[in-house]
Every structure is written in C-alpha cells, then in structure tokens.
Protein backbone atom coordinates (compact mmCIF):
# COMPACT_ATOMS: atom_id res chain seq x y z
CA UNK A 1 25.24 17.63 -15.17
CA UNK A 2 26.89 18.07 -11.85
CA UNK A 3 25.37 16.20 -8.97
CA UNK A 4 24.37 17.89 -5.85
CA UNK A 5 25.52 16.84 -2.06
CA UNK A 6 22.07 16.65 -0.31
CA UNK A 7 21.19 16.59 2.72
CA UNK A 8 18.23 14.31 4.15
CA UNK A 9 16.13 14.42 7.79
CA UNK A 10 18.90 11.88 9.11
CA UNK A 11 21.82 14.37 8.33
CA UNK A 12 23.78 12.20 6.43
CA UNK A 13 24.47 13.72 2.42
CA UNK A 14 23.23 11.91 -0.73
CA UNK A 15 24.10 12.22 -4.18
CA UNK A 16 21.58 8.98 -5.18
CA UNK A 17 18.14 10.33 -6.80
CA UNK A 18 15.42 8.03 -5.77
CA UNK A 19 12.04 7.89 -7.68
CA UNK A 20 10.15 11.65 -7.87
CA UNK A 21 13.49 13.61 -8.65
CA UNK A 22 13.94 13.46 -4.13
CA UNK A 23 17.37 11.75 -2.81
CA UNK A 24 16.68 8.07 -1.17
CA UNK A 25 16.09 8.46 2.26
CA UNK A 26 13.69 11.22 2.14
CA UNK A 27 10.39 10.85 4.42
CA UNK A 28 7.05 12.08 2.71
CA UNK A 29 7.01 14.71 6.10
CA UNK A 30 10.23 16.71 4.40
CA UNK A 31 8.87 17.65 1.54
CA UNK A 32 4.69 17.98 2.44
CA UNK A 33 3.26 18.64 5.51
CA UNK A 34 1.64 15.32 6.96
CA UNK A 35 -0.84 14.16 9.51
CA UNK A 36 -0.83 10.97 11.07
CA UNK A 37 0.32 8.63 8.58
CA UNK A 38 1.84 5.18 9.22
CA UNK A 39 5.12 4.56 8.89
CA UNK A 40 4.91 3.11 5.51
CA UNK A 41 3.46 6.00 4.05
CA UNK A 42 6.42 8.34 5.48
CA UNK A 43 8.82 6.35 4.12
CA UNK A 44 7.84 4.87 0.48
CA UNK A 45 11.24 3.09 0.03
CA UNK A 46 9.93 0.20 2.37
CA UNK A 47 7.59 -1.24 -0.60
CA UNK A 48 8.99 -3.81 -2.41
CA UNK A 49 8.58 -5.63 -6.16
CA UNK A 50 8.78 -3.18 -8.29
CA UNK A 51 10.86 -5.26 -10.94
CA UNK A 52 9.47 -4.65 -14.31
CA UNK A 53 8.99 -7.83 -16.43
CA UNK A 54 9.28 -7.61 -20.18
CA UNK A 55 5.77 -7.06 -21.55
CA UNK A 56 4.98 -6.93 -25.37
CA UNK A 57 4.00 -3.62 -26.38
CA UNK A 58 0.68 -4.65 -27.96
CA UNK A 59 -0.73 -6.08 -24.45
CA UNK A 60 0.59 -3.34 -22.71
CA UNK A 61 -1.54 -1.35 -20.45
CA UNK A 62 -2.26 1.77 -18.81
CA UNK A 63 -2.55 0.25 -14.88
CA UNK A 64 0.72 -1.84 -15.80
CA UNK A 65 2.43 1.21 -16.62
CA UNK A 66 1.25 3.14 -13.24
CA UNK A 67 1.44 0.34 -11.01
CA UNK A 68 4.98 -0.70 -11.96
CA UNK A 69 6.04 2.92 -11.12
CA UNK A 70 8.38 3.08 -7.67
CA UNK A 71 6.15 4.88 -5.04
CA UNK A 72 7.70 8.27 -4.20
CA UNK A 73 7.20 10.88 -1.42
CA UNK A 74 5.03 12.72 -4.16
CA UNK A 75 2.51 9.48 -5.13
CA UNK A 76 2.10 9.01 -0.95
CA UNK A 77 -0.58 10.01 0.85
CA UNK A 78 -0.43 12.70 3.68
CA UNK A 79 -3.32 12.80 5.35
CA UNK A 80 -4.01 9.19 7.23
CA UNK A 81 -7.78 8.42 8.89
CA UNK A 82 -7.60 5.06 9.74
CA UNK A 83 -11.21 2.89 10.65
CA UNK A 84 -11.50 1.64 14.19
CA UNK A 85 -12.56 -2.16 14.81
CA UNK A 86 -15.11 -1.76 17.28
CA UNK A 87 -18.02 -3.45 15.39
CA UNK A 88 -15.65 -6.64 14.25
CA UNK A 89 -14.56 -6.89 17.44
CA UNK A 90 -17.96 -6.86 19.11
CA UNK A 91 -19.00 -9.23 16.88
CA UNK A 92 -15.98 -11.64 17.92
CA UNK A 93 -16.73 -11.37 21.92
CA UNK A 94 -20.86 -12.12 21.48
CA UNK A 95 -20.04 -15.30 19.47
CA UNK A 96 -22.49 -13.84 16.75
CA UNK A 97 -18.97 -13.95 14.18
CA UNK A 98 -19.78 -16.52 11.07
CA UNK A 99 -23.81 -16.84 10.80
CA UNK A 100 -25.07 -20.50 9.94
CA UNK A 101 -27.84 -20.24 7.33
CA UNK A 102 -31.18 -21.83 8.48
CA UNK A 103 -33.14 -21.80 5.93
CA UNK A 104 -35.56 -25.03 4.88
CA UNK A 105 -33.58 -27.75 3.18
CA UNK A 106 -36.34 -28.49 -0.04
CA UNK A 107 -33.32 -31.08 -1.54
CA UNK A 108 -34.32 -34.81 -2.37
CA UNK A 109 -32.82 -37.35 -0.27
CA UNK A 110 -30.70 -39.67 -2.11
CA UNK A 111 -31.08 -43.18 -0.70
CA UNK A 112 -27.25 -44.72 -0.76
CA UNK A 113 -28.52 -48.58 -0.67
C-alpha cells in the first residue's frame, strides 16, 4: 500500500495516520463544519492516557473497549453550548455558598466524667 503525502490546516505534509483513518495534526474544523468548540475539542490529539493495559479476556468489557479508543476528529463533538456561572457565582458574593443545617439536635448527651 503506498502512502499518501497529505497535507494538513498548518501546510506542512504528513504521511503518519492518526486514529479515525485522518493524518495527526488534523483539527475536527477540517473535516466537519464546527461551532464554537474549545480548543480541546478541535484538536483531539491533546488528550492523554490512552495506554492500554493487558486485561484478561474473560473480564473484559464493552466501556473498556470504547474508552481505551484514541479520540479522533470523528468521536469529537462539533457543536459546543457551554453553561454560564451566574447562579454559582451569585451564590459566592451573598455569602449564602455552603448552608449550615439547623435542625433540632434530639442526641443524648454523653457525660465525659
């Protein structure tokens, strides 16, 4: 099989095929069209610790086998709506953050003499 010289968004040619069948280097924006994703997302080659430890057959499971996979520019997302902070925040500046529970104590005392 010959290998292709291919070109990438940075203009520099690759012949090493990353995870998906796309050279490394690719961004998730070359190949579908996105809107607003982070910068993670537009470049999956950023994640990290996707070693694969031996794992006997008989335990082996379905999530192990699709979580060990190396995200590509096909498993990323490409559509990005992120949730604004305003109501953790608001709690923050009131001082209402961690609530103290006030409810009646119906415990014995122990007497420690």
């Amino acid at each position: 099989m010959a290998e292709q010289q291919i070109q990438n968004s940075n203009g520099c040619s690759s012949t090493e095929i990353g995870p998906g069948g796309v050279p490394r280097g690719t961004k998730t924006s070359d190949v579908y069209r996105t809107f607003g994703i982070p910068d993670r997302f537009e470049n999956p080659e950023w994640f990290e610790g996707y070693t694969h430890k031996p794992v006997h057959p008989l335990y082996r499971t379905t999530a192990q086998d699709y979580g060990g996979k190396e995200p590509s520019v096909h498993t990323m997302p490409t559509h990005f709506y992120g949730r604004s902070q305003k109501f953790s925040n608001h709690l923050g500046k009131t001082g209402a953050g961690k609530l103290r529970n006030q409810s009646l104590n119906t415990n014995h005392d122990v007497s420690r003499v």
